[in-house]
Each structure stands twice: as C-alpha cells, then as structure tokens.
C-alpha atoms as a PDB file:
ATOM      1  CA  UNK A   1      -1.745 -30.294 -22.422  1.00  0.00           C
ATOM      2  CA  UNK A   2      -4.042 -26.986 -22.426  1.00  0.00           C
ATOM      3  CA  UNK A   3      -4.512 -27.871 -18.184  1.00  0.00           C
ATOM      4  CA  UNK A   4      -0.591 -27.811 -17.587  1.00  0.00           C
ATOM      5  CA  UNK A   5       0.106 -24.678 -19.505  1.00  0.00           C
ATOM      6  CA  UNK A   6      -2.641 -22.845 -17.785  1.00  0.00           C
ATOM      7  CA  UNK A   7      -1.144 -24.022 -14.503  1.00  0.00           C
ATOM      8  CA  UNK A   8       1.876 -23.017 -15.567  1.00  0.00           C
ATOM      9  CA  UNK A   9       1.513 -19.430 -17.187  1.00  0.00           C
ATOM     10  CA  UNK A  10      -0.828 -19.192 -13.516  1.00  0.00           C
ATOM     11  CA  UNK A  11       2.341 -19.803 -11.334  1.00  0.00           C
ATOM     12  CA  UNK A  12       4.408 -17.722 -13.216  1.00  0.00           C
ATOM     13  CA  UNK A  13       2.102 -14.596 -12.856  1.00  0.00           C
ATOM     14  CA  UNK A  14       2.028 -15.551  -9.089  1.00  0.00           C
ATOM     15  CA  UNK A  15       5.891 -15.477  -8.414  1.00  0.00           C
ATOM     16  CA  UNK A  16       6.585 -12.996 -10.884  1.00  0.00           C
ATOM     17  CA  UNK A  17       3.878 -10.438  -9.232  1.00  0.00           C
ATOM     18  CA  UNK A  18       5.586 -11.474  -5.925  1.00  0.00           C
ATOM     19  CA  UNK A  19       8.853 -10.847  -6.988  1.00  0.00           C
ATOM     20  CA  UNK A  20       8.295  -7.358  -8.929  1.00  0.00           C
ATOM     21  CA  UNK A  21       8.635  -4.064  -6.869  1.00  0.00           C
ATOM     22  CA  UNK A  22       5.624  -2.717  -5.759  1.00  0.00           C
ATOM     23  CA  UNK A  23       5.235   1.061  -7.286  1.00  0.00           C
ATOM     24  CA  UNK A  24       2.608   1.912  -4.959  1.00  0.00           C
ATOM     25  CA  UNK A  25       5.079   1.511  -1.666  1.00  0.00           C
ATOM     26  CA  UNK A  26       7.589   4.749  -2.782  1.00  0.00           C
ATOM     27  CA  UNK A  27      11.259   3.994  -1.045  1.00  0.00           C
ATOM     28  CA  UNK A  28      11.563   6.658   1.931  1.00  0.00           C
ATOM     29  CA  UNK A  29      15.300   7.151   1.614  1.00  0.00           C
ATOM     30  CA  UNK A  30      17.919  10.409   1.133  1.00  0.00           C
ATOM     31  CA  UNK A  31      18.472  10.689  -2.411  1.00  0.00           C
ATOM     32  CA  UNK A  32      22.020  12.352  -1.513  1.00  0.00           C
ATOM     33  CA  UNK A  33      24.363  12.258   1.098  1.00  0.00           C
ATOM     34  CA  UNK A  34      23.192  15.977   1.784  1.00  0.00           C
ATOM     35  CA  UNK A  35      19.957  14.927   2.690  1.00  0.00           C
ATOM     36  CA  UNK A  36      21.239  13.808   5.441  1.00  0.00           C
ATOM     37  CA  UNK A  37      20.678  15.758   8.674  1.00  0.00           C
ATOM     38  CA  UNK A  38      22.115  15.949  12.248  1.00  0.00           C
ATOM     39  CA  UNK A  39      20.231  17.833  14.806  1.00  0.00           C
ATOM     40  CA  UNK A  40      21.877  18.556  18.414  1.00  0.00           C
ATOM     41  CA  UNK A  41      20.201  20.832  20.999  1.00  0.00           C
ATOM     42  CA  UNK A  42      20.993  24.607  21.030  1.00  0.00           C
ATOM     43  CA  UNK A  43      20.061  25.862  24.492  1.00  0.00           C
ATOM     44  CA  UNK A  44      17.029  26.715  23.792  1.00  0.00           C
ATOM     45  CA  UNK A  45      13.948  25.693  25.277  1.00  0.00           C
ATOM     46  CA  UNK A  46      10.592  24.361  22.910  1.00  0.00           C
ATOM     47  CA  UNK A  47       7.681  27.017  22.779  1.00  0.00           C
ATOM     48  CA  UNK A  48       6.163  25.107  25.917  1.00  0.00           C
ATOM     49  CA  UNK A  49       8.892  26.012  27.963  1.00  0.00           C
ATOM     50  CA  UNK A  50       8.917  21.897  28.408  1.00  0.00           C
ATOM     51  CA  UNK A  51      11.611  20.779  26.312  1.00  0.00           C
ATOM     52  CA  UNK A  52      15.348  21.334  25.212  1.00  0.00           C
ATOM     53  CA  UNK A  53      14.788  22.617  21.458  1.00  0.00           C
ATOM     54  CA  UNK A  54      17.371  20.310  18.559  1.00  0.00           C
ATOM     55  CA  UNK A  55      17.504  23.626  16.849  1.00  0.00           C
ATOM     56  CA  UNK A  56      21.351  23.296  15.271  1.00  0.00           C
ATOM     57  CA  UNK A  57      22.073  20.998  12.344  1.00  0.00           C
ATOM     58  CA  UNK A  58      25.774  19.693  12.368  1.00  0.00           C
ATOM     59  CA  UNK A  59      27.827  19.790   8.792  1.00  0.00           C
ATOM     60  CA  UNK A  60      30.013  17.335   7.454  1.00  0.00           C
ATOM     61  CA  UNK A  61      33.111  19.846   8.245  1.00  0.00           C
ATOM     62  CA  UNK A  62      31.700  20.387  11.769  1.00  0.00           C
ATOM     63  CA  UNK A  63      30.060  23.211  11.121  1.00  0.00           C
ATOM     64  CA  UNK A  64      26.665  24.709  12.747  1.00  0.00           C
ATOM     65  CA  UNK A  65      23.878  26.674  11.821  1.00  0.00           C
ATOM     66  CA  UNK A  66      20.145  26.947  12.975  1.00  0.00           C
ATOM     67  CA  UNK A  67      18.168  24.177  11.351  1.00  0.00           C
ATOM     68  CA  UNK A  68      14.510  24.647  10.168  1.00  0.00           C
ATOM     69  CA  UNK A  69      12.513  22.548   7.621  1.00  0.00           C
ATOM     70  CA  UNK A  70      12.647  23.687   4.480  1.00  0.00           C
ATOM     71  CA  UNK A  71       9.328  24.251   3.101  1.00  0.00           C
ATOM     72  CA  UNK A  72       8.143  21.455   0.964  1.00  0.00           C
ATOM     73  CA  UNK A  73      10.265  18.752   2.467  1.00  0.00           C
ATOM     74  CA  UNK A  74      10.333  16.946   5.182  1.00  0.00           C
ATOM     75  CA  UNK A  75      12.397  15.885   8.175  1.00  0.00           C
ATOM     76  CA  UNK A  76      12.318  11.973   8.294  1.00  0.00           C
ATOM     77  CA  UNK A  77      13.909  11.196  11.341  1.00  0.00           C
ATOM     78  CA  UNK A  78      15.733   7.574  12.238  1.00  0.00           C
ATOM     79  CA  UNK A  79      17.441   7.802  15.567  1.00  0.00           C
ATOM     80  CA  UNK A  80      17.995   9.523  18.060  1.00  0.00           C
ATOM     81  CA  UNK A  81      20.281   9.921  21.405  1.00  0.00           C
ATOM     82  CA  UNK A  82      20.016  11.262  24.706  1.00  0.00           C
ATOM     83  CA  UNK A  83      22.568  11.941  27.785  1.00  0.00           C
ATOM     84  CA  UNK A  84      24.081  12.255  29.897  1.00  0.00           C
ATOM     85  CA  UNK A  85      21.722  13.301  32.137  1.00  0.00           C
ATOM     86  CA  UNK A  86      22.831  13.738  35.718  1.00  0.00           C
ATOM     87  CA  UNK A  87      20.514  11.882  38.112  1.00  0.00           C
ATOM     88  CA  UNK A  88      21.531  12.996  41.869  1.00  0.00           C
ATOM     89  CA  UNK A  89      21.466   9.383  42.828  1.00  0.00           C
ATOM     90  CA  UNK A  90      22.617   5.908  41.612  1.00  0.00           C
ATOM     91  CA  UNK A  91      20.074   3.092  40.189  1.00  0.00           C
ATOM     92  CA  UNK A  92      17.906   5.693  39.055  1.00  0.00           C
ATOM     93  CA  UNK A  93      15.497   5.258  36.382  1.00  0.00           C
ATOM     94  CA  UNK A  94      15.551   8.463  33.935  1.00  0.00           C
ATOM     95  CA  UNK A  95      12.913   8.839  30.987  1.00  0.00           C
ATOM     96  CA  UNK A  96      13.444  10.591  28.008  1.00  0.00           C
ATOM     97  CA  UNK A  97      11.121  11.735  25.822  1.00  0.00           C
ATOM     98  CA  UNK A  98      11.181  13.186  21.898  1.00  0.00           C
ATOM     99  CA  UNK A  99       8.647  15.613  21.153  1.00  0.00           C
ATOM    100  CA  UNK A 100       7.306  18.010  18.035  1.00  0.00           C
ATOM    101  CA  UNK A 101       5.796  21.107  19.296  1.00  0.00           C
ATOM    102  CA  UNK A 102       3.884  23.578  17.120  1.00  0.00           C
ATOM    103  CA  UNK A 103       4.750  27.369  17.655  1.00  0.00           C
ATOM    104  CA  UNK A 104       1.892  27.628  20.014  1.00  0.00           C
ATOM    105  CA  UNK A 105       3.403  24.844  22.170  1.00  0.00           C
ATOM    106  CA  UNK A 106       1.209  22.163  21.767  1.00  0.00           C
ATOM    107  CA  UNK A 107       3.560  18.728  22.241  1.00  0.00           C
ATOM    108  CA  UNK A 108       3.021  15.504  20.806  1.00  0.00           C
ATOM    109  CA  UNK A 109       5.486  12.933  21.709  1.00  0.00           C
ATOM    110  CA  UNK A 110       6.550  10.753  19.350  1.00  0.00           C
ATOM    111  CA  UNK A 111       9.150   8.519  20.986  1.00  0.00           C
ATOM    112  CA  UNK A 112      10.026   7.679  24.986  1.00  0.00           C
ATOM    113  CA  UNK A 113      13.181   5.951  26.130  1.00  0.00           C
ATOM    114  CA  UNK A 114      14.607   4.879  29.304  1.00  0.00           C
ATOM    115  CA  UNK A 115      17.699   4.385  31.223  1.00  0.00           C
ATOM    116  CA  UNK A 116      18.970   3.296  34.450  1.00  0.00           C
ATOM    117  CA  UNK A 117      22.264   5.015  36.224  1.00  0.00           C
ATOM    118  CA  UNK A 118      24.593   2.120  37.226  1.00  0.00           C
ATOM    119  CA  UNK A 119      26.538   2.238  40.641  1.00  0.00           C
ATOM    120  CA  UNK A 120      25.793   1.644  44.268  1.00  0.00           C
ATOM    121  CA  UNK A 121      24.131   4.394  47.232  1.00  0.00           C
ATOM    122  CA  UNK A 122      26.790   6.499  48.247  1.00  0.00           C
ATOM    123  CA  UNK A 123      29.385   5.867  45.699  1.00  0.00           C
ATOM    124  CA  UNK A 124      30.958   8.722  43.893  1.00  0.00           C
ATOM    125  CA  UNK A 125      28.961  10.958  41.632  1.00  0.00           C
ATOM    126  CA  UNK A 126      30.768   9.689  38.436  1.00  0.00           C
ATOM    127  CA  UNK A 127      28.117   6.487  38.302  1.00  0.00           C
ATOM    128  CA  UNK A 128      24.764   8.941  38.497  1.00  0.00           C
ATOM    129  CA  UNK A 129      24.791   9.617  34.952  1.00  0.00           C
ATOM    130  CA  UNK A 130      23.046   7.918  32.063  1.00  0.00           C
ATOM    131  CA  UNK A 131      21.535   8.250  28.456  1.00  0.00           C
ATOM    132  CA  UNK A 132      21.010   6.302  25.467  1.00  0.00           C
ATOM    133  CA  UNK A 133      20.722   5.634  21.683  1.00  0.00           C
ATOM    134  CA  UNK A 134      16.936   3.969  20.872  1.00  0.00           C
ATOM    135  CA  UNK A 135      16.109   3.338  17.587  1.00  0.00           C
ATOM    136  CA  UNK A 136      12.933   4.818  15.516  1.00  0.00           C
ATOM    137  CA  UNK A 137      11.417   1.205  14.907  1.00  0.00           C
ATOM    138  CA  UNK A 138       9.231   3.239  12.217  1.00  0.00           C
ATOM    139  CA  UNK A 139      10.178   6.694  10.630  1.00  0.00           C
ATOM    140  CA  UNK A 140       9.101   9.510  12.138  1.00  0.00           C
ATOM    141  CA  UNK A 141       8.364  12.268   9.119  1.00  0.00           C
ATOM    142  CA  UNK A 142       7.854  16.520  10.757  1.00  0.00           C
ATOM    143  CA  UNK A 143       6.669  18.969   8.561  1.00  0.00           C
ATOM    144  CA  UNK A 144       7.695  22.247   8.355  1.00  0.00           C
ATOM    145  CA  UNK A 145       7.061  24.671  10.971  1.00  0.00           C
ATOM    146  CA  UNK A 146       6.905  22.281  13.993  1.00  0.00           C
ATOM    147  CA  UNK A 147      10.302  21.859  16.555  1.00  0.00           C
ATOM    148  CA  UNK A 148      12.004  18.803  17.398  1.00  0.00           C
ATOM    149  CA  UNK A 149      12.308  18.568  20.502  1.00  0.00           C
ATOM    150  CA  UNK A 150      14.208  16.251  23.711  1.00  0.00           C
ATOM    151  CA  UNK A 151      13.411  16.137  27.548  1.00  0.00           C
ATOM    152  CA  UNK A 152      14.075  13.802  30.415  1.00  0.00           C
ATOM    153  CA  UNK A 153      11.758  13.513  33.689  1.00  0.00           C
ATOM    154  CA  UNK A 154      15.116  14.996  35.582  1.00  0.00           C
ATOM    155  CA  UNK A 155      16.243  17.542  33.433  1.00  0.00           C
ATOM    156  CA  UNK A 156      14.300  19.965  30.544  1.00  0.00           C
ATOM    157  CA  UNK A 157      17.486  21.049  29.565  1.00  0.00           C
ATOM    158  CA  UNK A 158      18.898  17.529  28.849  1.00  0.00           C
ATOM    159  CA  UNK A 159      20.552  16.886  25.547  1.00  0.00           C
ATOM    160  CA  UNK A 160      19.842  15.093  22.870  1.00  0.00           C
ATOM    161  CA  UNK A 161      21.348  14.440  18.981  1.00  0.00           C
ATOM    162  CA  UNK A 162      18.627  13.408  16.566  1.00  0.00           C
ATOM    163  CA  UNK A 163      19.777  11.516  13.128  1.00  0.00           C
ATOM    164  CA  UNK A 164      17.479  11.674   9.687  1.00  0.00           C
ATOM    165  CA  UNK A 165      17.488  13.253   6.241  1.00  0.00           C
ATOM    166  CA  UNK A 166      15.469  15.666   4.218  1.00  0.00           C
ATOM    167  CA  UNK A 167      13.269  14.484   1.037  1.00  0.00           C
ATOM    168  CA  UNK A 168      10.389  16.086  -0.762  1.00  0.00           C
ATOM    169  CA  UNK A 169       6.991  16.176   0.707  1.00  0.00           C
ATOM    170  CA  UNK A 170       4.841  13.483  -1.108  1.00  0.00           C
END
C-alpha cells in the first residue's frame, strides 16, 4: 500500500511540475495595445551611409512622428517588410537586409530576406519589382540608442515597415 502511494504522490509531482508555468521564462509580450510600434523609413540614411534609416513610428490615427527608444525599454521587434524595390530587369534575385547601427555606424545585421522579380526579358517594366514580408522566427530586442535600419543589394534607399512593441528593459 505504502509502494503505490509513493508512486502515486511521484507522478503527480511529475505532471503537475510539467504542467505549472515556469516563472523563470518571463512572457515577452506588449502589456498594452500602445506598446505596440510601427516603424516605416523616413528618408534618411543609417550613420554608415549604408542603409535606409525606419526612423518614423506610425499612430493608430495615421499619424507620424520620429521614433527613438525610450530609455529603459526596449524595441522587441516581430516582422518586418520590404519593397518594392525596382530591379532594372526581370527574374532578378534582390536581397534585403535589416540592420542596427550604433551612432558611430557600426552595422550588425540581424535578419536577410530574399525575393525574386517575376516576368520574362524584355517585358514591360511593371514585372521588375519585388519585396516581401519574412517573419522574425525569434524576437529581435534593440536597446536604446542604436537605429533600425533596411537595405537591399539594389537599392540603399529601399523601403521597409518594421512591426514590434515596446516593454521594459529586464
């Protein structure tokens, strides 16, 4: 009788430590829905000269303003876009590439994407563009002070949207 309620009161700590949440692995979410942040690019290039800076944050009303980190948070960033890019030829491959830069200019890339443009050789120029929307397969979290920033091996001044939210340093 004393083996069977061992192995029972055994499983039960099993499962049940399997089944409680884990404090030690914090949820990385937006606590509100003004956490959340757009970035789009602002015509500006990085501090490398390199790069098309996503300097403008986008409101819910449509609204604009120059974005910056917020000291003591972070920018956790979940997607991101980019496109069109204009190729100069069809079935071209174009690579994008998301970047942080420091103020100084030194880049670290943190994402790459590719495209192809669809179309035919000497078809009209409407099939020579192309972009697209990867996914951040893990979060990507910038500190304050560093740039988010988007360029493609055709164009530095390509555009790009980035999608994330804002939540305390930890």
């Amino acid at each position: 009788m004393i083996h069977w309620t061992s192995a029972a009161i055994a499983i039960a700590v099993a499962f049940g430590a399997l089944s409680m949440p884990n404090s030690s692995y914090a949820q990385v979410q937006p606590n509100a829905p003004s956490d959340l942040v757009t970035l789009v690019s602002d015509a500006t290039l990085c501090p490398s000269g390199n790069a098309n800076r996503l300097g403008l944050t986008i409101f819910p009303d449509g609204s604009a303003a120059p974005f910056s980190i917020p000291p003591g948070l972070v920018l956790i960033i979940t997607d991101w876009q980019w496109g069109p890019v204009f190729t100069r030829e069809a079935n071209h491959w174009e690579i994008a590439e998301l970047t942080l830069e420091t103020p100084q200019g030194s880049i670290s890339t943190v994402a790459v994407s590719g495209n192809t443009t669809p179309g035919a050789q000497a078809t009209s120029n409407s099939n020579q563009f192309t972009g697209s929307n990867p996914s951040v397969q893990t979060m990507i979290a910038v500190k304050p002070g560093l740039t988010v920033c988007m360029s493609s091996s055709r164009d530095v001044r390509a555009r790009g949207i980035v999608h994330g939210f804002l939540m305390q340093d930890r």
